[in-house]
N, C-alpha and C. Protein backbone atom coordinates (compact mmCIF):
# COMPACT_ATOMS: atom_id res chain seq x y z
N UNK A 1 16.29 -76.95 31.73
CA UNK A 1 15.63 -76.84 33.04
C UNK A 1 16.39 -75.85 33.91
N UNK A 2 15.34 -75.08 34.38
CA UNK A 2 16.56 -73.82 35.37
C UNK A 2 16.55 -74.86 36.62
N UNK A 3 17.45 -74.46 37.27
CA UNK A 3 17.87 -75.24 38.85
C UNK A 3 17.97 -74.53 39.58
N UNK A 4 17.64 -73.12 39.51
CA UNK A 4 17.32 -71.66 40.46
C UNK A 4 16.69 -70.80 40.35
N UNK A 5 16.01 -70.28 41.24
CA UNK A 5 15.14 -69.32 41.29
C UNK A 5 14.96 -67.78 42.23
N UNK A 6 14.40 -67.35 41.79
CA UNK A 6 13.89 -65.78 42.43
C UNK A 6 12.86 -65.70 43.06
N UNK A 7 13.30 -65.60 44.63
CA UNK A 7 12.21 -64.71 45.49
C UNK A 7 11.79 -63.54 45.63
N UNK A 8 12.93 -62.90 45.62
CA UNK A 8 12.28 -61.21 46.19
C UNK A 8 13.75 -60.75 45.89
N UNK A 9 13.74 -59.06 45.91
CA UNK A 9 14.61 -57.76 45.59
C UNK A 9 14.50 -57.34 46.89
N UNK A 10 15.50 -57.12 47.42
CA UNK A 10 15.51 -55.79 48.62
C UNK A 10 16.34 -54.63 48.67
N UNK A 11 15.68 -53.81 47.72
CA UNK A 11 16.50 -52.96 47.75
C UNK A 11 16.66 -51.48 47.84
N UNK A 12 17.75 -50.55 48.37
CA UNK A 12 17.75 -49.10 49.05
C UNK A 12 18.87 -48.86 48.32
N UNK A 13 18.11 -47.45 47.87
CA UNK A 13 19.03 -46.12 46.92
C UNK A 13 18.90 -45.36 48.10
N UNK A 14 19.86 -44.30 47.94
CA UNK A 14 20.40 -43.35 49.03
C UNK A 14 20.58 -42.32 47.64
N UNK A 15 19.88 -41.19 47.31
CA UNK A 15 19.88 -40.06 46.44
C UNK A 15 20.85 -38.72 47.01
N UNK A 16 21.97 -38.40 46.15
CA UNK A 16 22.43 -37.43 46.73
C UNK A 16 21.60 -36.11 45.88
N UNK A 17 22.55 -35.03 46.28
CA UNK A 17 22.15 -33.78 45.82
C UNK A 17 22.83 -33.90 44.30
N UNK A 18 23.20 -32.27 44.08
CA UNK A 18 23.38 -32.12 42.55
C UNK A 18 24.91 -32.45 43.25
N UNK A 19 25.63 -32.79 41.80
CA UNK A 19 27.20 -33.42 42.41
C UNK A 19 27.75 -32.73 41.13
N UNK A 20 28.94 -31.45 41.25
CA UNK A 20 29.38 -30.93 39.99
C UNK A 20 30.53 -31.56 39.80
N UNK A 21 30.72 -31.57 38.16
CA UNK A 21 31.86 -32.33 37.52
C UNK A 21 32.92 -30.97 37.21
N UNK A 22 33.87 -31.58 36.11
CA UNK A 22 34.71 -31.24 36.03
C UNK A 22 34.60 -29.78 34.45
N UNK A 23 33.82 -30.22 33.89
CA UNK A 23 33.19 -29.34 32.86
C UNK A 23 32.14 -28.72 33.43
N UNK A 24 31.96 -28.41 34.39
CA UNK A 24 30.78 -27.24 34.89
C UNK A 24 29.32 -27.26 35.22
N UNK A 25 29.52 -28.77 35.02
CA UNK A 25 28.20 -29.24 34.62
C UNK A 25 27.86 -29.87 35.92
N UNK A 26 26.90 -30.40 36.65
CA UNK A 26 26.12 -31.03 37.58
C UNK A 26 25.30 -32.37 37.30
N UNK A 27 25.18 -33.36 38.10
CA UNK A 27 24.39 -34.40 37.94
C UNK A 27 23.54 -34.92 39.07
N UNK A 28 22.97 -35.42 39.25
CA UNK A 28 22.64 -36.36 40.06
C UNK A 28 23.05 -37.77 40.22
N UNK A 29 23.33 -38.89 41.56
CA UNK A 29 23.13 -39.92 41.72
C UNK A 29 22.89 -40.59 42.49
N UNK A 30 22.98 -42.45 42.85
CA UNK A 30 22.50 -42.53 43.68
C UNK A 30 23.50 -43.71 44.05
N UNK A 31 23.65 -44.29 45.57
CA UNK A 31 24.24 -45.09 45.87
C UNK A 31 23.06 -46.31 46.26
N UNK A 32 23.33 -47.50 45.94
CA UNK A 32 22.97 -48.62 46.13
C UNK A 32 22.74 -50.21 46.61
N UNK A 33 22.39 -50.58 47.42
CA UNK A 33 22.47 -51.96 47.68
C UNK A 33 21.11 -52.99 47.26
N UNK A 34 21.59 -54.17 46.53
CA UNK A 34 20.58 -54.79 46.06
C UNK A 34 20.71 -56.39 46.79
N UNK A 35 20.01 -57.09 47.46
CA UNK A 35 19.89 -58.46 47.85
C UNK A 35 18.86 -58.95 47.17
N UNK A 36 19.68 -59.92 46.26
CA UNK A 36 18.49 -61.08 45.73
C UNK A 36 18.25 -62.14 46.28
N UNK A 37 17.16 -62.22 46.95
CA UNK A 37 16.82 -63.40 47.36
C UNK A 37 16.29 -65.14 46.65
N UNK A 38 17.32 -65.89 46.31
CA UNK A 38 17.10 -66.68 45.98
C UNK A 38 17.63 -68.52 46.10
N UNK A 39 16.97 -69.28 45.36
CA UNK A 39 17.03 -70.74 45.58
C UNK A 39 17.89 -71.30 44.84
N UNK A 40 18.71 -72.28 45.03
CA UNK A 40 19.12 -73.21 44.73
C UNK A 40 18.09 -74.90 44.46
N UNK A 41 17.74 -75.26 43.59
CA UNK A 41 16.63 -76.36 43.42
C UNK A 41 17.31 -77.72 43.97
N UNK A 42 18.27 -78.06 43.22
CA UNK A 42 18.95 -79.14 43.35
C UNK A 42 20.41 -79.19 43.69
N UNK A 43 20.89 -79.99 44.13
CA UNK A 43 22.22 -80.31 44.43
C UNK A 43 23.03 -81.02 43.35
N UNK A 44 24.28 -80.35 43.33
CA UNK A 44 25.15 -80.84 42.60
C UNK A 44 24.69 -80.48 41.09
N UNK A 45 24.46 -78.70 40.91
CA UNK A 45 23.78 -78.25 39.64
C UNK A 45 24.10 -76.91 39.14
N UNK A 46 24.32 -76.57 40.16
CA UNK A 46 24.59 -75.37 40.52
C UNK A 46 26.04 -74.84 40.43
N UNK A 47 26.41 -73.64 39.59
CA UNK A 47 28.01 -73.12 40.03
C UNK A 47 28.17 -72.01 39.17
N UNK A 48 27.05 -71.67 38.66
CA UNK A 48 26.86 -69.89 38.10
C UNK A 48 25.57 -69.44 37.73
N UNK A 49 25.25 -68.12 38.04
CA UNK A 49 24.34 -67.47 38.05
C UNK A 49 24.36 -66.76 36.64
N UNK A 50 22.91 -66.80 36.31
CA UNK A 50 23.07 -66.41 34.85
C UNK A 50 21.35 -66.45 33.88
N UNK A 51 21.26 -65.43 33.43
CA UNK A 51 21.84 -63.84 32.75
C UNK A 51 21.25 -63.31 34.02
N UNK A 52 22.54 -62.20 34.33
CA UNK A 52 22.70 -60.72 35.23
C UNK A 52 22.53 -59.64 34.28
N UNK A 53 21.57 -58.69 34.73
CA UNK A 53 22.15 -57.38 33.62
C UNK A 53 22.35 -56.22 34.73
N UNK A 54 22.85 -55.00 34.22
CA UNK A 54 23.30 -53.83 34.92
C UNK A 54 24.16 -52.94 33.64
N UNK A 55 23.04 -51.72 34.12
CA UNK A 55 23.60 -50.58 33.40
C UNK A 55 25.13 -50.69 32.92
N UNK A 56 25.87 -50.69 34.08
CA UNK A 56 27.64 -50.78 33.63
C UNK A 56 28.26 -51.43 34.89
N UNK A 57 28.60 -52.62 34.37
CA UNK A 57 28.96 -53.22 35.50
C UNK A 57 30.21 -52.39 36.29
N UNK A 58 31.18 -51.96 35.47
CA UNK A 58 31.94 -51.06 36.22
C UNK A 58 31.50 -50.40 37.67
N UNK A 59 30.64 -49.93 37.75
CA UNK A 59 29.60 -49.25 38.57
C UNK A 59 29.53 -50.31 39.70
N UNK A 60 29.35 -51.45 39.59
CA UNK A 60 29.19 -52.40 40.95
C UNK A 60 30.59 -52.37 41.68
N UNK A 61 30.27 -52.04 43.10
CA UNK A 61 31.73 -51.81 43.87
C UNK A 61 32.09 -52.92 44.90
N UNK A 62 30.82 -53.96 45.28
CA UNK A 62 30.78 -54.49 45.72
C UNK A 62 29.15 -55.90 45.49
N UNK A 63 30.21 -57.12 45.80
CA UNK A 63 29.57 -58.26 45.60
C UNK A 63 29.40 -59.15 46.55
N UNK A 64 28.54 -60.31 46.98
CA UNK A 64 28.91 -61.54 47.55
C UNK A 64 27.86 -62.01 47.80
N UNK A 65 27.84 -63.36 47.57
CA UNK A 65 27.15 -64.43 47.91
C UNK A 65 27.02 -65.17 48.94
N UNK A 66 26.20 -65.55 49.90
CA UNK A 66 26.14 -66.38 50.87
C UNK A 66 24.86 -67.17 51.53
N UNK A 67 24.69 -67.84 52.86
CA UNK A 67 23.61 -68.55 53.25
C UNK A 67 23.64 -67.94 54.23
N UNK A 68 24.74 -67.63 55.37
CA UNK A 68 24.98 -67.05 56.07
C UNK A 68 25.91 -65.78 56.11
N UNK A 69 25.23 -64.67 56.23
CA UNK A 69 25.98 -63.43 56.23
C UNK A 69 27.73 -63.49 56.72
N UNK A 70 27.75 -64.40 57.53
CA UNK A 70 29.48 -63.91 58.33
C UNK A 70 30.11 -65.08 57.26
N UNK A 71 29.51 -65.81 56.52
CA UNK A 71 30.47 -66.84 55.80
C UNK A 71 30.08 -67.17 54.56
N UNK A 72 30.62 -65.53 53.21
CA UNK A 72 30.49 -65.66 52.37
C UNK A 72 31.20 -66.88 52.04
N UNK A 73 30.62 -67.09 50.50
CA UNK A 73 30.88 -67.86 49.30
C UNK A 73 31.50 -67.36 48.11
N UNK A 74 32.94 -67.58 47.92
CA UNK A 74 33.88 -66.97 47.15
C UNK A 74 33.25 -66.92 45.81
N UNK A 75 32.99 -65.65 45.02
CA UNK A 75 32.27 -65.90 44.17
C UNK A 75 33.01 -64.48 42.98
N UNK A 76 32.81 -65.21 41.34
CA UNK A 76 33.62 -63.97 40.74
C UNK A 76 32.42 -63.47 39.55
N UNK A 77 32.74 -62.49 38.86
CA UNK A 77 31.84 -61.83 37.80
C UNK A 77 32.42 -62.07 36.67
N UNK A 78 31.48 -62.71 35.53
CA UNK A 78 32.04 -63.02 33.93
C UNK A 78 30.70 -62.50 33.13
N UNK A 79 31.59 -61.59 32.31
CA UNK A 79 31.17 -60.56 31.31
C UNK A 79 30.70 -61.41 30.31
N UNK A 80 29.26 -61.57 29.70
CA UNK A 80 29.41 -62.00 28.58
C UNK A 80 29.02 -61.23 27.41
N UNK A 81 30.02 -61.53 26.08
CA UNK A 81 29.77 -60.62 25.18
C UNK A 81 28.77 -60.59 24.23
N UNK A 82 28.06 -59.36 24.01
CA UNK A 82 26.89 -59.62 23.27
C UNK A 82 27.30 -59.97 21.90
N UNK A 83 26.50 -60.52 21.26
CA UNK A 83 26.33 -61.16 20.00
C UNK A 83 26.18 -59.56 18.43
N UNK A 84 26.85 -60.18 18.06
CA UNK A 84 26.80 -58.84 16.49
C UNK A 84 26.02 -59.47 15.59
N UNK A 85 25.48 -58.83 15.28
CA UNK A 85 24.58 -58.91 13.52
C UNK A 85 25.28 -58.12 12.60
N UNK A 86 25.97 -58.92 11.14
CA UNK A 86 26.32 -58.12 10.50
C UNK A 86 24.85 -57.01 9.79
N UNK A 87 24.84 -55.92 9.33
CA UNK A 87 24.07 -55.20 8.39
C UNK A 87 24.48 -54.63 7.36
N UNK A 88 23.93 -54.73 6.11
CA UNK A 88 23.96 -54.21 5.04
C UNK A 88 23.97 -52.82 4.19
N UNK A 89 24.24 -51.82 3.88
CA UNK A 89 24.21 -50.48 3.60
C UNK A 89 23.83 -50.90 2.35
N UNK A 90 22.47 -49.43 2.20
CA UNK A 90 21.87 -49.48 1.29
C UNK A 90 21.75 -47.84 1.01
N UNK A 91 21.33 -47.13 -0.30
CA UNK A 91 20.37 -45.75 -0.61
C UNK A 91 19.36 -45.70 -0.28
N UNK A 92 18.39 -46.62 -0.25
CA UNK A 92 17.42 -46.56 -0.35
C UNK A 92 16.56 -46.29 1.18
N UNK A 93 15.55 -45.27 1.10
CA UNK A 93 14.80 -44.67 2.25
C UNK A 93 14.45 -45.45 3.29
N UNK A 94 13.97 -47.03 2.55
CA UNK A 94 13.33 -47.53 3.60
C UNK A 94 14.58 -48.09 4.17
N UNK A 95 15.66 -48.94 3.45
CA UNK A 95 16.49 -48.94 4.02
C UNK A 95 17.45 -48.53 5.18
N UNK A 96 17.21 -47.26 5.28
CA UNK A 96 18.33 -45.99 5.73
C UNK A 96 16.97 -45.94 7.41
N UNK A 97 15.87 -46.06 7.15
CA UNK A 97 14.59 -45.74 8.33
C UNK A 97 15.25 -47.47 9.60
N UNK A 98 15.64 -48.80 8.31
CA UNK A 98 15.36 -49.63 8.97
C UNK A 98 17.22 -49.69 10.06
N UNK A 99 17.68 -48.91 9.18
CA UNK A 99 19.50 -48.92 9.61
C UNK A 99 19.60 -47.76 10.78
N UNK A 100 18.38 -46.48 10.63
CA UNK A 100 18.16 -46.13 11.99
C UNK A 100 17.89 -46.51 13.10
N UNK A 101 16.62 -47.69 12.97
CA UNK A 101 16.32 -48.18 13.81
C UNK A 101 16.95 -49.11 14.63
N UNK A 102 18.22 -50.03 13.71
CA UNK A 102 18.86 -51.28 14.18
C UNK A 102 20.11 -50.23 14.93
N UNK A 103 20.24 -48.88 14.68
CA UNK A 103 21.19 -48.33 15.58
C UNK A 103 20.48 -48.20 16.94
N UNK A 104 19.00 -47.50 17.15
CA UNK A 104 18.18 -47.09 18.13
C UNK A 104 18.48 -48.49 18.91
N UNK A 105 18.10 -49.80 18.55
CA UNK A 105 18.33 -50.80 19.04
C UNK A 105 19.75 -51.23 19.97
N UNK A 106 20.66 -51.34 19.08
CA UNK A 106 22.02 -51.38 19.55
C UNK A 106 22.08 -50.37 20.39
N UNK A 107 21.51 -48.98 20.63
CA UNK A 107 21.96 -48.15 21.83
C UNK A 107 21.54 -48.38 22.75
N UNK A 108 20.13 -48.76 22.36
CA UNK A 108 19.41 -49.65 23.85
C UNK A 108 19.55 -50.65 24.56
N UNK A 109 20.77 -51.68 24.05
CA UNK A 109 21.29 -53.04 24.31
C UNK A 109 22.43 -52.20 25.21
N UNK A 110 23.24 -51.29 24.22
CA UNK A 110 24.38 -50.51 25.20
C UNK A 110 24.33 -49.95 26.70
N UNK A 111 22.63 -50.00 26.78
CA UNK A 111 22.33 -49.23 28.19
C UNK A 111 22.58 -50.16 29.31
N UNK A 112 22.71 -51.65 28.94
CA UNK A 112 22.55 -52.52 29.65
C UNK A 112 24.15 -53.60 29.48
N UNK A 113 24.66 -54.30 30.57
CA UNK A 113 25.59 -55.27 30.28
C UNK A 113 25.27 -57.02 30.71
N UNK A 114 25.75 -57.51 30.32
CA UNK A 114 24.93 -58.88 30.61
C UNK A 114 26.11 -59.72 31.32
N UNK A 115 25.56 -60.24 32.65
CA UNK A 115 26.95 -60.81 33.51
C UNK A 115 26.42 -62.11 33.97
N UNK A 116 27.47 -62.96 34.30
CA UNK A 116 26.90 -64.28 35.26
C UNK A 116 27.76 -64.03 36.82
N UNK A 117 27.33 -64.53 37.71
CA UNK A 117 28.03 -64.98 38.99
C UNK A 117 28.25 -66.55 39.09
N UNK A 118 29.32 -66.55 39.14
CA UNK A 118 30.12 -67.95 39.34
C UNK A 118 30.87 -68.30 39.98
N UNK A 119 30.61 -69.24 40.94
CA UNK A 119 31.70 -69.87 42.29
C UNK A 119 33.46 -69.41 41.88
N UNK A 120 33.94 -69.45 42.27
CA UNK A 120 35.61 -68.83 42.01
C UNK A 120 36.19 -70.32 42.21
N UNK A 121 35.97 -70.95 42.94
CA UNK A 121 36.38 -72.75 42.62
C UNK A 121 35.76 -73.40 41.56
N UNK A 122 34.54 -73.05 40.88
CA UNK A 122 33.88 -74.25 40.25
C UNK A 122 32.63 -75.02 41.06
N UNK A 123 32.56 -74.18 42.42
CA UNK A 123 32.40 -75.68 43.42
C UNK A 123 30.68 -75.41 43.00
N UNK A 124 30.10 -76.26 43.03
CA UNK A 124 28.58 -76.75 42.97
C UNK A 124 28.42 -76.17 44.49
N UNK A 125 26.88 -75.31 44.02
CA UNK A 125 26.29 -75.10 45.39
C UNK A 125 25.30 -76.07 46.03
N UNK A 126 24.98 -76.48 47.40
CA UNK A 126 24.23 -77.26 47.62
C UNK A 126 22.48 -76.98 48.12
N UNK A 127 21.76 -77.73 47.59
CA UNK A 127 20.28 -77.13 47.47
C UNK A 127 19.73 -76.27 48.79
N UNK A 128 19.04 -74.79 48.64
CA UNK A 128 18.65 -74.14 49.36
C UNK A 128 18.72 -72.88 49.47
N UNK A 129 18.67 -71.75 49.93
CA UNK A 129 18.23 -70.45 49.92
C UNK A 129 19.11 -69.59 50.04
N UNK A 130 19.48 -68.56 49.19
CA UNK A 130 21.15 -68.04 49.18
C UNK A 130 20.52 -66.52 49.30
N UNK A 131 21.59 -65.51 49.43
CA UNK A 131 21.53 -64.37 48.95
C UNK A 131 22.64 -63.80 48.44
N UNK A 132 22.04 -62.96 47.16
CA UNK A 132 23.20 -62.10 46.24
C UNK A 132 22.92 -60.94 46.73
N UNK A 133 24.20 -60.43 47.31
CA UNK A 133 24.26 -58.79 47.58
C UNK A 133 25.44 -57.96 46.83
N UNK A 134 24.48 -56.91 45.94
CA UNK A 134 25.41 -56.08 45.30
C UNK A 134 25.33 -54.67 46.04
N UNK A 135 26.78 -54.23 45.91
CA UNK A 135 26.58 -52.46 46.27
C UNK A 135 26.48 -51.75 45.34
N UNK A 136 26.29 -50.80 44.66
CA UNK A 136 26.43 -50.09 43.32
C UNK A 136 26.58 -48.59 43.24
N UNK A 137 26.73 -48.05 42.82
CA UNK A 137 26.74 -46.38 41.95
C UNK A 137 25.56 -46.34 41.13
N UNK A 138 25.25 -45.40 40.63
CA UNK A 138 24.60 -44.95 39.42
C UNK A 138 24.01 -43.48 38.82
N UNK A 139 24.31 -43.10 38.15
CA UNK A 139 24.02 -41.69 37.72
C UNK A 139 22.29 -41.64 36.79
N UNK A 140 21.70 -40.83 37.14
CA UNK A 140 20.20 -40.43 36.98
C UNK A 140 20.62 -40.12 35.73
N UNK A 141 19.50 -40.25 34.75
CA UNK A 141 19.56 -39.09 33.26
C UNK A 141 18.61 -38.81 33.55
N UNK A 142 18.43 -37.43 32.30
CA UNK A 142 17.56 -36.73 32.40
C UNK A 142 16.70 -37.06 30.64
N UNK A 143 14.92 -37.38 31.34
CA UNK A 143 14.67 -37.60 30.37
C UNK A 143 14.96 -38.87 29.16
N UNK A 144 15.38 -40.05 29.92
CA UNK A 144 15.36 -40.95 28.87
C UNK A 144 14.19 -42.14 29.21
N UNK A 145 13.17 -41.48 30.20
CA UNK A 145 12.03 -42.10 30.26
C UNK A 145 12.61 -44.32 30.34
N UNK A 146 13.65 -44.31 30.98
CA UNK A 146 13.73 -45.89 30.69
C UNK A 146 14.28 -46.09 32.61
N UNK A 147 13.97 -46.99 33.47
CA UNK A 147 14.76 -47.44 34.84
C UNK A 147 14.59 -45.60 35.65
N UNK A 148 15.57 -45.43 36.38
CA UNK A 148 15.09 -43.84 37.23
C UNK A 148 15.96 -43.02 36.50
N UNK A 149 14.71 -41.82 36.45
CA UNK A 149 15.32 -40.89 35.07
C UNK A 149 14.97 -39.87 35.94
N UNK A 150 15.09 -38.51 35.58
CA UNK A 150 14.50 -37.19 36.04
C UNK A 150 13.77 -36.01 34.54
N UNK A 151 13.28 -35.31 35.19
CA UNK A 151 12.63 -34.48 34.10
C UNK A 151 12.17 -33.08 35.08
N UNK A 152 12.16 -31.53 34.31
CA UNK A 152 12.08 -30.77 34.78
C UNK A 152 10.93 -30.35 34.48
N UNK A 153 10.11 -29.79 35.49
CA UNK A 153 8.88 -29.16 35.10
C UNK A 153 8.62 -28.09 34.38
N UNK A 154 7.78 -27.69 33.13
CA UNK A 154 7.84 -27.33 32.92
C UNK A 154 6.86 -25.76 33.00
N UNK A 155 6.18 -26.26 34.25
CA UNK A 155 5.41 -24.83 34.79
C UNK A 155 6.34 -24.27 36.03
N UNK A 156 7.15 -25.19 36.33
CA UNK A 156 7.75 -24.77 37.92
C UNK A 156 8.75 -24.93 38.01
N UNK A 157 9.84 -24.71 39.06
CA UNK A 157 11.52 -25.09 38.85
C UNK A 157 11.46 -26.22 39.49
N UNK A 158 10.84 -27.26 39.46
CA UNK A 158 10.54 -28.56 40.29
C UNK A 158 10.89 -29.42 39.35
N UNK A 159 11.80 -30.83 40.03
CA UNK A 159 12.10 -31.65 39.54
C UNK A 159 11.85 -33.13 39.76
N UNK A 160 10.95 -33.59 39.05
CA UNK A 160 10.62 -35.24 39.35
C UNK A 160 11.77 -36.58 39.06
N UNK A 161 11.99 -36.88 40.08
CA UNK A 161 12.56 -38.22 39.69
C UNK A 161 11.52 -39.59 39.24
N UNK A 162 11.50 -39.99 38.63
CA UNK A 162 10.84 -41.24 37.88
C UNK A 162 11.47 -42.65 37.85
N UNK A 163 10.14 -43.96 37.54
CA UNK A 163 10.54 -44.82 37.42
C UNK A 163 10.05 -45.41 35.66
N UNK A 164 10.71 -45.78 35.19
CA UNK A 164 10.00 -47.19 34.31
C UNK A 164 10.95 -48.34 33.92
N UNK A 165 10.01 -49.07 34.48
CA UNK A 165 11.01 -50.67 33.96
C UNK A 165 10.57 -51.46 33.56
N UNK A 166 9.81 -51.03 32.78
CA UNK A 166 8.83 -52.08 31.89
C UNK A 166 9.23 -51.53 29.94
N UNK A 167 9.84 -52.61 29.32
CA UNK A 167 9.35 -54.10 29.76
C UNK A 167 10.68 -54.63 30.09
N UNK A 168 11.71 -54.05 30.00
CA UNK A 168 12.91 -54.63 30.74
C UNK A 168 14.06 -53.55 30.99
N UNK A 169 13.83 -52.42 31.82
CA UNK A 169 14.15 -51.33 31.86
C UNK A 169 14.96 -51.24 33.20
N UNK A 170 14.66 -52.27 34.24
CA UNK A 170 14.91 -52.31 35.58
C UNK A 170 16.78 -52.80 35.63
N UNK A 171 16.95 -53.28 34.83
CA UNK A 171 18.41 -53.65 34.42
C UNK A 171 19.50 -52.24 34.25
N UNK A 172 18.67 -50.86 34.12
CA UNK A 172 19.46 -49.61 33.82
C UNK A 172 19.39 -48.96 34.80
N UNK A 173 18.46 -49.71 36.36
CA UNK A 173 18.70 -48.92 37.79
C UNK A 173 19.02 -50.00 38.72
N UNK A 174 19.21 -51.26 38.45
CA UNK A 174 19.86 -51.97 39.47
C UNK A 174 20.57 -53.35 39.29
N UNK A 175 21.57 -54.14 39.33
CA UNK A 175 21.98 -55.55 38.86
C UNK A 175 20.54 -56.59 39.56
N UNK A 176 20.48 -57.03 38.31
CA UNK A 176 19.08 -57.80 38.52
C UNK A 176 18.63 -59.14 37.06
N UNK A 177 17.76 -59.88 37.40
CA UNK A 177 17.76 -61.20 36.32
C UNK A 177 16.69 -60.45 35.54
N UNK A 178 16.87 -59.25 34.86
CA UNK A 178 15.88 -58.92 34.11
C UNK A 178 15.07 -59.21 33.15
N UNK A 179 14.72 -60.91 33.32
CA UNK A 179 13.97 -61.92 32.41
C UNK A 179 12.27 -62.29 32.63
N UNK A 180 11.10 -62.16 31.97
CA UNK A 180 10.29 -62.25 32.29
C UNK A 180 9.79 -63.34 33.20
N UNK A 181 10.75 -64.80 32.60
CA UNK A 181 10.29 -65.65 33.69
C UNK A 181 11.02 -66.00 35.23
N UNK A 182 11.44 -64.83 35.36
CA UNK A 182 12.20 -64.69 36.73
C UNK A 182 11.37 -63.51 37.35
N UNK A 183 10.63 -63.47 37.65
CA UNK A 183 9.40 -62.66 37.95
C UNK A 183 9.10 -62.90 39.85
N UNK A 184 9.92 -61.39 40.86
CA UNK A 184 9.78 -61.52 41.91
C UNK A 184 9.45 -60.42 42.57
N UNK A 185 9.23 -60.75 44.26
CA UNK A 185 8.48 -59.13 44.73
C UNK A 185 9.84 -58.66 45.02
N UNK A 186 9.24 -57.37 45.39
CA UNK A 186 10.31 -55.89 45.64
C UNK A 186 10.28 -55.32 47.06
N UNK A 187 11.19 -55.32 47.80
CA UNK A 187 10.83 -54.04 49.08
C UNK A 187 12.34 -53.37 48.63
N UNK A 188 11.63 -51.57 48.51
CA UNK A 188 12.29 -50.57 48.62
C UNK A 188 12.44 -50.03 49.54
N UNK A 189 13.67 -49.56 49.66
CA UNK A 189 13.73 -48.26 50.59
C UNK A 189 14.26 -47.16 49.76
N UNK A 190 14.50 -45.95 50.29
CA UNK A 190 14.71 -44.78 49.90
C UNK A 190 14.94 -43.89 50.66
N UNK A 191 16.20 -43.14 50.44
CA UNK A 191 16.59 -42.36 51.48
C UNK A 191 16.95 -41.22 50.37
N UNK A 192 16.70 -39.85 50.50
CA UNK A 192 17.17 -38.58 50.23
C UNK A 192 16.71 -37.46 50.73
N UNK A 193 17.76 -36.38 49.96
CA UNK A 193 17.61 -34.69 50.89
C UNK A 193 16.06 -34.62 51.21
N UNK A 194 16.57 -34.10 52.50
CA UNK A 194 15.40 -33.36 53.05
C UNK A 194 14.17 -32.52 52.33
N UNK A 195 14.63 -31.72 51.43
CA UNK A 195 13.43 -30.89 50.58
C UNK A 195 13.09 -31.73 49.36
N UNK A 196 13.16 -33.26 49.05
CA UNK A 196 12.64 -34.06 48.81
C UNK A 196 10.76 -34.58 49.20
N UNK A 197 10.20 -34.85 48.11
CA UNK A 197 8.74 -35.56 48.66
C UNK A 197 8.70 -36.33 47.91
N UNK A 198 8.66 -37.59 48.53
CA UNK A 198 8.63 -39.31 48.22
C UNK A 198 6.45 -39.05 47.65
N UNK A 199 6.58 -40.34 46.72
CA UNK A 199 5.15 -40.83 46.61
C UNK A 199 5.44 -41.70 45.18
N UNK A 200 4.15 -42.34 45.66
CA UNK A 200 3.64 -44.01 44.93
C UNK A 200 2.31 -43.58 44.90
N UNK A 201 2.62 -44.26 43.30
CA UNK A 201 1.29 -44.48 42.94
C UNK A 201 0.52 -45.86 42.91
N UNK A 202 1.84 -46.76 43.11
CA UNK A 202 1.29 -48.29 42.76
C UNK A 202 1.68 -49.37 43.43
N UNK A 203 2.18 -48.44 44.72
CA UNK A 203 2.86 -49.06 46.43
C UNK A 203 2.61 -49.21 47.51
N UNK A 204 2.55 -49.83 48.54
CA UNK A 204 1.94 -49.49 49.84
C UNK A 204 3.26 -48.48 50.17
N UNK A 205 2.64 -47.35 50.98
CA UNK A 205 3.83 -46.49 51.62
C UNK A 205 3.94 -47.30 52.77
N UNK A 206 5.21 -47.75 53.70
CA UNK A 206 5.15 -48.51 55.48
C UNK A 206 6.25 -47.76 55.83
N UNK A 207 6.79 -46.82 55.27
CA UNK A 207 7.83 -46.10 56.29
C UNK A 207 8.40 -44.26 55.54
N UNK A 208 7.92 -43.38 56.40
CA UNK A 208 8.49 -42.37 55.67
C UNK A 208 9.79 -41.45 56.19
């Protein structure tokens, strides 16, 4: 039986420009804050949050839990490790198609890390309406069509930033319960450069 639940996401990326590295190269990214809005069911049930995913948790710079903003709830992050399947090496074609694929797989698990939030005492939370606020980092790719990616046009020097997070893709642009039956609404914001043009296709616009 879960003993908590999901209301709503509130959350604002701040997009910078191109940001050059150290090999010559340029990227994009974005800075982040995510509030999950959610419940506590019962009393005396409660004392970790769990499954969290996020691209790389490294990347989260900031955490905390509370009921009331001025009086967090001491709270810490535990990594859990994913599970291995041994596999078999074989010659054979179909073999070698199915040992591609269980790699394609494993890289796609890699995109993601799986975390809980848990009281730093142990202490049981008591029933009612909390919020998780993370701050985060995150760097755009280009072209991997999975969470916010970018892609260059190819009639124009124009560049689209994109979304997809279906069917569990949203875990590679923000710390979130990326489980189907944790299913909640969203308010975005969005802030970037000026020679930027925002649009939705499947949103109400309420602020530009």
């Amino acid at each position: 039986m879960q003993h908590w639940t999901i209301h709503s996401y509130q959350l604002s990326f701040q997009f910078s420009e191109w940001i050059p590295n150290s090999k010559g190269n340029s990227h994009l990214e974005y800075h982040g804050i995510c509030v999950v809005a959610l419940e506590v069911l019962e009393d005396g049930q409660v004392n970790r949050l769990f499954p969290l995913h996020f691209h790389q948790i490294s990347w989260i710079q900031q955490m905390k839990l509370y009921q009331n903003k001025n009086k967090p709830i001491p709270i810490k992050l535990e990594v859990e490790q994913p599970s291995t399947t041994p596999t078999t090496s074989s010659s054979t074609s179909s073999n070698k198609k199915n040992k591609k694929k269980e790699e394609e797989k494993k890289q796609e698990q890699a995109q993601s890390q799986t975390f809980a939030i848990a009281t730093a005492n142990q202490e049981m939370l008591s029933r009612g309406k909390y919020f998780l606020e993370f701050h985060f980092q995150n760097q755009l790719r280009e072209s991997h069509h999975n969470g916010i990616y970018y892609v260059n046009s190819l009639n124009s020097n124009n560049l689209f930033v994109l979304t997809h997070f279906e069917p569990n893709f949203a875990r590679t642009a923000f710390p979130c319960v990326d489980e189907v039956e944790h299913k909640a609404t969203f308010i975005l914001q969005l802030q970037f450069p000026l020679n930027w043009i925002q649009n939705s296709s499947n949103a109400q616009q309420i602020q530009t």
